[in-house]
Protein backbone atom coordinates (compact mmCIF):
# COMPACT_ATOMS: atom_id res chain seq x y z
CA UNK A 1 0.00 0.00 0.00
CA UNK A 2 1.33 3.23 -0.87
CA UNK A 3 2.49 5.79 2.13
CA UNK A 4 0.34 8.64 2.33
CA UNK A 5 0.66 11.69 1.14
CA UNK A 6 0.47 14.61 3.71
CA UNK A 7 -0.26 18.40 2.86
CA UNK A 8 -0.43 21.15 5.95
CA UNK A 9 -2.08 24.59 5.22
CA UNK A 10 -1.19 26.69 8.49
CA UNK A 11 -3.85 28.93 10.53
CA UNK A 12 -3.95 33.05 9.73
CA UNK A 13 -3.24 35.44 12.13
CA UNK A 14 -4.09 39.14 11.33
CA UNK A 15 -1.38 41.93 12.35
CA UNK A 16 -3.76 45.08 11.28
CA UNK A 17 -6.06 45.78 8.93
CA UNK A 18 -9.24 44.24 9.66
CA UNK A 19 -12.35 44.26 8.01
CA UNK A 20 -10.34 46.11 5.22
CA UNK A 21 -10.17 43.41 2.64
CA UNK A 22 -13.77 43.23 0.70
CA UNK A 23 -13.15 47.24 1.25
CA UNK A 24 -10.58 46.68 -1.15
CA UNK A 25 -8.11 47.58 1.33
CA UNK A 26 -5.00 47.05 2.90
CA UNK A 27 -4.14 43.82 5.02
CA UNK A 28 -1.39 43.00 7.07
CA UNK A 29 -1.38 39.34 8.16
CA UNK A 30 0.86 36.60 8.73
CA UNK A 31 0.57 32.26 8.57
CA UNK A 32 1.19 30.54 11.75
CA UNK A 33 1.80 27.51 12.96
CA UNK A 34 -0.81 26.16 13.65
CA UNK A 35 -2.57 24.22 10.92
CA UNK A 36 -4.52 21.78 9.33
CA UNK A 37 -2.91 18.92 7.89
CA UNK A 38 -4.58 16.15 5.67
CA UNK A 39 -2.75 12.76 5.43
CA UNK A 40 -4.23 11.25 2.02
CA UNK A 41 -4.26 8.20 -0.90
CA UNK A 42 -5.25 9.49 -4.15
CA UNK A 43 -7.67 7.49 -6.00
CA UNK A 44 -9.04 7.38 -9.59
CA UNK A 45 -12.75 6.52 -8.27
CA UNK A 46 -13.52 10.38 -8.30
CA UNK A 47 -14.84 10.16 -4.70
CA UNK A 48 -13.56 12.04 -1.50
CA UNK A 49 -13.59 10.69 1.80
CA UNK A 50 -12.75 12.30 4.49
CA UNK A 51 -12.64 11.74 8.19
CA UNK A 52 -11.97 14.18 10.82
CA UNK A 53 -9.46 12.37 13.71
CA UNK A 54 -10.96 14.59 16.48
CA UNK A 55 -14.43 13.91 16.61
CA UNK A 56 -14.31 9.87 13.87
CA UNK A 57 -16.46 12.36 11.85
CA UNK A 58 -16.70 11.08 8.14
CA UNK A 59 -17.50 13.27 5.06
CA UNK A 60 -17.82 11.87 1.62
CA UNK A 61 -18.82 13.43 -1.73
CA UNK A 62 -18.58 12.39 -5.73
CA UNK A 63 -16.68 15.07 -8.16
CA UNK A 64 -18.80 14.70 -10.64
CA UNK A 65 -21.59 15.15 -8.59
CA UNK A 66 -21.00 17.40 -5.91
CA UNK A 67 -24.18 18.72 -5.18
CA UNK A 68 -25.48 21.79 -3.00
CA UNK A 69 -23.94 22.95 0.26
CA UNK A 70 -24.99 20.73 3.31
CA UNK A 71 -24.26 23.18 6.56
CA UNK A 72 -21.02 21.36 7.55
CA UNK A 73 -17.35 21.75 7.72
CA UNK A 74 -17.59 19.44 4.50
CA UNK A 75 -18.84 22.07 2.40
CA UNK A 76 -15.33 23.79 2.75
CA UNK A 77 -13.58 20.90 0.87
CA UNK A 78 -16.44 20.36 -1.30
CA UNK A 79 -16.88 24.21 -2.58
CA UNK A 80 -13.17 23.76 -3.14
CA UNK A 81 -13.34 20.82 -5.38
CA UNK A 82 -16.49 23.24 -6.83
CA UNK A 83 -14.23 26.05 -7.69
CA UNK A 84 -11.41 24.45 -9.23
CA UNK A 85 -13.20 22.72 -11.45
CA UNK A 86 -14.95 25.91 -12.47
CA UNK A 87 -11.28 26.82 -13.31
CA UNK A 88 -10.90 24.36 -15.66
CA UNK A 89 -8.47 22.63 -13.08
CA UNK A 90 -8.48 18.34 -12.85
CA UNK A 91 -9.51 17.13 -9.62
CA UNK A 92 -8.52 13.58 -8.17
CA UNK A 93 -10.28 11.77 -5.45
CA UNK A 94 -8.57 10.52 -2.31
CA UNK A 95 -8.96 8.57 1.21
CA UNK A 96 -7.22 11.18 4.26
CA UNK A 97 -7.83 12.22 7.62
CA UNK A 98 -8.15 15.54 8.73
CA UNK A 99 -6.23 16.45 11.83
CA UNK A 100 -6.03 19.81 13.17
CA UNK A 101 -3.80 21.93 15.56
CA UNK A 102 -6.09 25.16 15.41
CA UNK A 103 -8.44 25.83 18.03
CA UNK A 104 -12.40 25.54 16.92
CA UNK A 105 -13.73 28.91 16.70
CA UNK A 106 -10.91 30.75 17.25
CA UNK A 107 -11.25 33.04 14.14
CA UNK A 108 -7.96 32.44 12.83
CA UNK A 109 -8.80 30.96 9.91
CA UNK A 110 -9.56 27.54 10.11
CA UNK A 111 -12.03 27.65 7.20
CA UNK A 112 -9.12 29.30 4.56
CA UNK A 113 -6.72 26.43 6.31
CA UNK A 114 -8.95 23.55 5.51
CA UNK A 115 -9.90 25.19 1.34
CA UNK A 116 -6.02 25.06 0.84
CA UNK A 117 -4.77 21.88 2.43
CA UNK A 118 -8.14 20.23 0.40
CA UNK A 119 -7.07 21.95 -2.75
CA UNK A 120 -3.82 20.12 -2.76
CA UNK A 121 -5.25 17.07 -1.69
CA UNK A 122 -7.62 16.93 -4.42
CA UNK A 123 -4.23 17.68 -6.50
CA UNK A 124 -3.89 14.17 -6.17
CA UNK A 125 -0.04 14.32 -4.70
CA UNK A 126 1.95 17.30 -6.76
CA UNK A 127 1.06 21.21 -6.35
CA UNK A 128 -2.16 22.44 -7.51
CA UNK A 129 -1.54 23.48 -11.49
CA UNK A 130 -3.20 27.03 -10.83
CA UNK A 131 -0.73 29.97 -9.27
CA UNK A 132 -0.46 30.88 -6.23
CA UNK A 133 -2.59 34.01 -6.50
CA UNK A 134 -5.15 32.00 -8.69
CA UNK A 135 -5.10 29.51 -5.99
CA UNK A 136 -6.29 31.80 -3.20
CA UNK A 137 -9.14 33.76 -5.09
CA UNK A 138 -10.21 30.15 -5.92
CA UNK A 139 -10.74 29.26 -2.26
CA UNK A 140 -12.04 32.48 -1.61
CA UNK A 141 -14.46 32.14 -4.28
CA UNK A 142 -15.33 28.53 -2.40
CA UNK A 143 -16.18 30.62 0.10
CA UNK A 144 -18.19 33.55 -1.33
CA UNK A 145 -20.25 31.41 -3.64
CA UNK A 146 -20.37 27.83 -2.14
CA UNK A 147 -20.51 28.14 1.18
CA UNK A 148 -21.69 31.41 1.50
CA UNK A 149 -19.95 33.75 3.32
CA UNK A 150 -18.94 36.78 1.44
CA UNK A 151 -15.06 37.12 3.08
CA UNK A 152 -12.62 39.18 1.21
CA UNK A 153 -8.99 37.64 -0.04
CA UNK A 154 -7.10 38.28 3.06
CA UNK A 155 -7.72 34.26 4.59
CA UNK A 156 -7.01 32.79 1.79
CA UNK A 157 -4.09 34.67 0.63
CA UNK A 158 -2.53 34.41 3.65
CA UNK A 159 -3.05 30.65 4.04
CA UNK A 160 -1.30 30.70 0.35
CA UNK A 161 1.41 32.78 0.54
CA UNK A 162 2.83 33.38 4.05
CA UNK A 163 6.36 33.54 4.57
CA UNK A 164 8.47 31.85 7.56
CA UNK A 165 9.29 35.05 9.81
CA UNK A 166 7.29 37.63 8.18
CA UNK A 167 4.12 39.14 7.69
CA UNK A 168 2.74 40.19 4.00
CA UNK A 169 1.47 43.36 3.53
CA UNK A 170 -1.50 42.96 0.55
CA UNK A 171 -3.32 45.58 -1.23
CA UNK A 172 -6.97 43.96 -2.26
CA UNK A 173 -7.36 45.95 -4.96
CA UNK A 174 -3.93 45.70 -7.09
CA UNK A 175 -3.79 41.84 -5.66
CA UNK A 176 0.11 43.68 -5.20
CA UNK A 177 2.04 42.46 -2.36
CA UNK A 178 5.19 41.77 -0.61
CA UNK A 179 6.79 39.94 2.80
CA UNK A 180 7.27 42.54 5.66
CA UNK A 181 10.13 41.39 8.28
CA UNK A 182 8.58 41.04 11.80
CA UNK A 183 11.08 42.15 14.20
CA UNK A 184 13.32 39.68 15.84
CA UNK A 185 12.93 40.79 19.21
CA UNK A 186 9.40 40.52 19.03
CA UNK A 187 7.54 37.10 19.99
CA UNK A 188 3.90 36.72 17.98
CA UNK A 189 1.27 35.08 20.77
CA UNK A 190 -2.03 34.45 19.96
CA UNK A 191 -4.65 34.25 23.24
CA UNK A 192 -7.49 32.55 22.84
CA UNK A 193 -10.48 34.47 24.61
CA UNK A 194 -12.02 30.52 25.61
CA UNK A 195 -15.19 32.51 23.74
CA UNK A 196 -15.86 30.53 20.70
CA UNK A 197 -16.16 33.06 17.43
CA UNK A 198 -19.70 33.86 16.93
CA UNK A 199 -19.81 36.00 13.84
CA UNK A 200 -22.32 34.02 11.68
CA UNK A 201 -22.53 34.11 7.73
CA UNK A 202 -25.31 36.56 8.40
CA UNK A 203 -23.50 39.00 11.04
CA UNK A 204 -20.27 39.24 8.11
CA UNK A 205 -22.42 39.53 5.42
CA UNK A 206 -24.50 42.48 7.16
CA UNK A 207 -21.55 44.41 7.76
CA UNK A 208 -20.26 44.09 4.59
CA UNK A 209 -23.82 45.54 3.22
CA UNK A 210 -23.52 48.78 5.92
CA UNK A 211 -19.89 49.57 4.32
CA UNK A 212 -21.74 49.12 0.55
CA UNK A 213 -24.60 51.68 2.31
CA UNK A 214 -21.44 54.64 2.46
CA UNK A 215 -20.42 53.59 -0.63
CA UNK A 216 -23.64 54.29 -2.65
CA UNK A 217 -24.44 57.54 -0.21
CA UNK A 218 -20.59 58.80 -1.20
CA UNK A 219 -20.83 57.72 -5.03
CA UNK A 220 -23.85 59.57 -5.88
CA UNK A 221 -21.84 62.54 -5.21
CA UNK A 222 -18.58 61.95 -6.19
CA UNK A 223 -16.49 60.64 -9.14
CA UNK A 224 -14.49 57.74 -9.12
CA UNK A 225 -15.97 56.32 -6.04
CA UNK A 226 -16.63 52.39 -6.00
CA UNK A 227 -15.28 51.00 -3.24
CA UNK A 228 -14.35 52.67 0.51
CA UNK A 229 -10.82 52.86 -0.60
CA UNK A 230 -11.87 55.71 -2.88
CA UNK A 231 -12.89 57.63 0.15
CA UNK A 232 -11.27 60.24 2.68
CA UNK A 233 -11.93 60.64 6.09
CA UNK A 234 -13.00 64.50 4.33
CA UNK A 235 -14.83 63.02 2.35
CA UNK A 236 -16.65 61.34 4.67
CA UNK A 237 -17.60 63.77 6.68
CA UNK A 238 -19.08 65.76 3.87
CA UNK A 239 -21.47 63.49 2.88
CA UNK A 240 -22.20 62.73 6.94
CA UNK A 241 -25.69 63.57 6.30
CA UNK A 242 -26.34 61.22 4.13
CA UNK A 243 -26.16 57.95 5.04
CA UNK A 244 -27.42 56.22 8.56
CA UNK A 245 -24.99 56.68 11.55
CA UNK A 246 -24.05 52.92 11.63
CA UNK A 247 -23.13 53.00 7.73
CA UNK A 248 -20.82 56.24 8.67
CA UNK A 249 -19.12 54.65 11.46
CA UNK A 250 -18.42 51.21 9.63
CA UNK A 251 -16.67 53.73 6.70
CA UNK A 252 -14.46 55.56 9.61
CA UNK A 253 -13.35 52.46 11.11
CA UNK A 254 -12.24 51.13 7.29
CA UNK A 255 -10.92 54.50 5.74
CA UNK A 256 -8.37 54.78 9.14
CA UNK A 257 -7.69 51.24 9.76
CA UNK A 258 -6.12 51.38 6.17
CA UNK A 259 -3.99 54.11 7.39
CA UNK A 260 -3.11 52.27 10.29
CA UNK A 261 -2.10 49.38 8.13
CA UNK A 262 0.68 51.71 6.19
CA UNK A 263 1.97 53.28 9.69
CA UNK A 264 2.62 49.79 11.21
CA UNK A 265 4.39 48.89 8.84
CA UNK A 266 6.68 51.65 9.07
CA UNK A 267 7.07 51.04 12.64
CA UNK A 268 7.97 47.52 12.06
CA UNK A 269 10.44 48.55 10.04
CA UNK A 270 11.92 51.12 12.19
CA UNK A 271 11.67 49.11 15.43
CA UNK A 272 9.22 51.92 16.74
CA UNK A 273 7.57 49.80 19.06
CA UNK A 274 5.67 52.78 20.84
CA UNK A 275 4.20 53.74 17.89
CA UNK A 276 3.15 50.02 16.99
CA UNK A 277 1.48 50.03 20.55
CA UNK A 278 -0.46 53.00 19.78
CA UNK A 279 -2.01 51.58 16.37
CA UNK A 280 -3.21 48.26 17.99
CA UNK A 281 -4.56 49.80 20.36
CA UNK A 282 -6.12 52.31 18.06
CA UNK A 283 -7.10 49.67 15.52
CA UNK A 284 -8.89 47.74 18.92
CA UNK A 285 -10.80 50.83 20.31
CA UNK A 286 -11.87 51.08 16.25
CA UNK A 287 -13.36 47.65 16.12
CA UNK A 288 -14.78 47.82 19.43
CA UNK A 289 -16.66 51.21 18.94
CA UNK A 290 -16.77 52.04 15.12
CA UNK A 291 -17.35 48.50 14.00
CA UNK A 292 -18.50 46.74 17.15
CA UNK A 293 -17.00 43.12 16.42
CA UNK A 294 -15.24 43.17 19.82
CA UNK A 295 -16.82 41.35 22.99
CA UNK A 296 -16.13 42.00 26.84
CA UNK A 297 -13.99 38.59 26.55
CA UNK A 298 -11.74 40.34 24.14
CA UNK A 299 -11.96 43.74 25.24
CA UNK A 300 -10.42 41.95 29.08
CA UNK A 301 -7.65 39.99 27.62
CA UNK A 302 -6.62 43.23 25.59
CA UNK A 303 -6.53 45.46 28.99
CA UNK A 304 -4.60 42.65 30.45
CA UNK A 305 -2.17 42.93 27.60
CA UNK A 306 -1.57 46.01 27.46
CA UNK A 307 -0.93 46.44 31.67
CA UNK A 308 1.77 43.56 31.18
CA UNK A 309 5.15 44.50 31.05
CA UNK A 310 6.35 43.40 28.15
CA UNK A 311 4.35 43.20 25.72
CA UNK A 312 4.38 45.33 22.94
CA UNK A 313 1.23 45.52 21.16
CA UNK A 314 -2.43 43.95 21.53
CA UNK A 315 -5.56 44.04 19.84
CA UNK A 316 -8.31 41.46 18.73
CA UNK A 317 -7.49 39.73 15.22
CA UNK A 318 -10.18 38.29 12.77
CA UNK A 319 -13.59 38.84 12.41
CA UNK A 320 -14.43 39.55 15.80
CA UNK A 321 -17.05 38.46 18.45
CA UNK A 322 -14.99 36.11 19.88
CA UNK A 323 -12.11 34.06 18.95
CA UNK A 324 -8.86 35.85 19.78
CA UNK A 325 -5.94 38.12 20.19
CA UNK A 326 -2.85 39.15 18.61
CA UNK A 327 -0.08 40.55 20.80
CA UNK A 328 3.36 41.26 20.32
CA UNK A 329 5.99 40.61 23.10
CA UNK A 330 9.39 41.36 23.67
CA UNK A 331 11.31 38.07 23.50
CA UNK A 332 11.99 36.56 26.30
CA UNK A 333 8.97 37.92 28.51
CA UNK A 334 6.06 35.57 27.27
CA UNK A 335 5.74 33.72 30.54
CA UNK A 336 4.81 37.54 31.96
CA UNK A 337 1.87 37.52 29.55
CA UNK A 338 0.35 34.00 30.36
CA UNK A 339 1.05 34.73 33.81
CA UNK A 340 -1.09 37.72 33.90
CA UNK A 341 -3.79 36.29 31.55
CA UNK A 342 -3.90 33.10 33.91
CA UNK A 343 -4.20 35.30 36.74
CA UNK A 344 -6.45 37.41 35.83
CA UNK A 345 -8.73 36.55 33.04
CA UNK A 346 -10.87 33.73 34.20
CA UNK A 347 -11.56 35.90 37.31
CA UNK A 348 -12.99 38.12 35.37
CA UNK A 349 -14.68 36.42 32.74
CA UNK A 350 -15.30 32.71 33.59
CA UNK A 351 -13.81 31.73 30.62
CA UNK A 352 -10.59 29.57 29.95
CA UNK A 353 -7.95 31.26 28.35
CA UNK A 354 -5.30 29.72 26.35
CA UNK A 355 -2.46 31.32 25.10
CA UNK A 356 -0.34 30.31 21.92
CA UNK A 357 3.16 31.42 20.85
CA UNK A 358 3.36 31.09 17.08
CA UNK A 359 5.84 31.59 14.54
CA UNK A 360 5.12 33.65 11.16
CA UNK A 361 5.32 30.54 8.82
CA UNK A 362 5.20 29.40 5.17
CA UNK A 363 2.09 28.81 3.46
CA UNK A 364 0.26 25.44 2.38
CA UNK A 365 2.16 22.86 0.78
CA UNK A 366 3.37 19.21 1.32
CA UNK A 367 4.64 18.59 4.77
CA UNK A 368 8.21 16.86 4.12
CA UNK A 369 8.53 13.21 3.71
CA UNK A 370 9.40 11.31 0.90
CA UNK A 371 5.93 12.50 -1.31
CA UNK A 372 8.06 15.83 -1.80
């Protein structure tokens, strides 16, 4: 019997620049490592079957007969096999098992993790043919169209492309992009808020539809506009009046966050870790107020963050309403972090924390063994 092939797509965590990407705006996230991994037999029966090790789960499906989404994580894989067959791309069948090292509901990604590592499963044991940047609006057209949720690029892109030891910074409307060093003195941890992510298909697509709102209020007086990328914070405020209070407030948090995006990056760059401080905790108070994704579970481990020697930078990453936080620490001075959180967070929340340091790491491929 042949030895399995194994393919790992790692977990996304967001620097800055959320809520920015189907704004066609700027993005600033990193691959981590954690990940999803799928050991796997191709076969020439052109049926998947999948089981998930955690839970003995089993999904199964036919390519040539893939049928309508079913309201499970199977839908991920199959919407994959969807779109790249839309793309003219072969599929191949396999037998694998699912394992996974990325918390459930954690909002880092999971679902981008799982459309890559099943894209080159159903590759049938070499890369996919399409490239790279292909590959990602494939699985975020999975996504969109398949399974419903109407995310921008930034997942998948970022489950494609990341880099070991950097972040990418990734303009969403040029598709341009390129690797930004994260300091070495800075550690990347990841705390888990114990508060499963609760931002349904419904709650993402409706604040997608209140940025469109400013959009059309701002277009139907200006030029050029088509997207909140066009638009100044002047701008904005001009045409105030004219749209509802929430649609205004979702366009402020957007039009500065992509400024923020542009100034961390210069601070990373510079080692200005005050000024990296400031815009997390700007881009946080943003979320919270102006786009109101945040939760008290977040909003606690971010003051605890923030009071902890230490560390650097804090703010929630991902979609919001639950899931978790990025924070970065000066090396060495982790243990101060989960110290505090421990101490401190469950007190005030009843929740169980858990806190994850992660390296910035490469994006999806075939985990090394002799199928590489």
């Amino acid at each position: 019997m042949p030895e399995p092939v194994v393919v790992r797509a790692p977990a996304r965590v967001n620097l800055i620049g959320e809520h920015t990407d189907y704004n066609e705006g700027l993005v600033l996230p990193a691959a981590v490592s954690l990940a999803i991994e799928i050991a796997f037999t191709p076969t020439d029966d052109r049926h998947v079957v999948l089981k998930v090790a955690r839970t003995g789960e089993l999904g199964t499906f036919d390519l040539d007969d893939i049928g309508p989404r079913r309201g499970t994580w199977l839908d991920y894989v199959a919407g994959t096999a969807w779109a790249l067959q839309a793309t003219g791309a072969s599929t191949l069948g396999f037998r694998g098992v699912l394992t996974s090292t990325i918390p459930v509901g954690a909002g880092l990604s999971s679902s981008a993790a799982i459309e890559l590592a099943s894209a080159w499963a159903l590759s049938g044991g070499r890369p996919p043919a399409l490239e790279p940047m292909s590959l990602a609006r494939t699985a975020q057209r999975a996504e969109n169209e398949y399974v419903g949720v109407m995310c921008g690029l930034m997942d998948q892109f970022a489950v494609t492309m990341g880099r070991a030891g950097h972040a990418l910074h990734l303009d969403c409307r040029s598709l341009a992009w390129h690797p930004v060093p994260i300091p070495a003195e800075l550690e990347l941890v990841v705390c888990h808020s114990g508060s499963p992510r609760r931002l349904e298909a419904s709650a993402y697509n409706s604040r997608r539809a209140e940025c469109t709102r400013a959009v059309a209020a701002i277009a139907a007086r200006e030029d050029g506009v088509t997207a909140l990328r066009d638009v100044t914070v002047r701008m904005l405020e001009l045409h105030r009046d004219e749209m509802d209070e929430v649609a205004f407030a979702r366009a402020l948090h957007v039009i500065t966050e992509n400024d923020r995006v542009i100034r961390a990056e210069a601070a990373l760059a510079t080692g200005d870790f005050d000024s990296i401080g400031r815009l997390f905790a700007e881009s946080h108070a943003s979320l919270r107020d102006r786009f109101e994704v945040s939760s008290e579970a977040l909003d606690t481990l971010v003051e605890i963050a923030t009071a902890t020697p230490g560390v650097v930078a804090a703010r929630l990453t991902g979609a919001g309403f639950g899931g978790c936080t990025v924070n970065l620490v000066e090396r060495g001075r982790v243990d101060s972090l989960r110290a505090a959180v421990e101490r401190g967070y469950k007190n005030r929340t009843g929740l169980e924390p858990t806190v994850f340091v992660v390296d910035a790491t490469d994006g999806a491929g075939f985990v090394p063994g002799p199928q590489a």
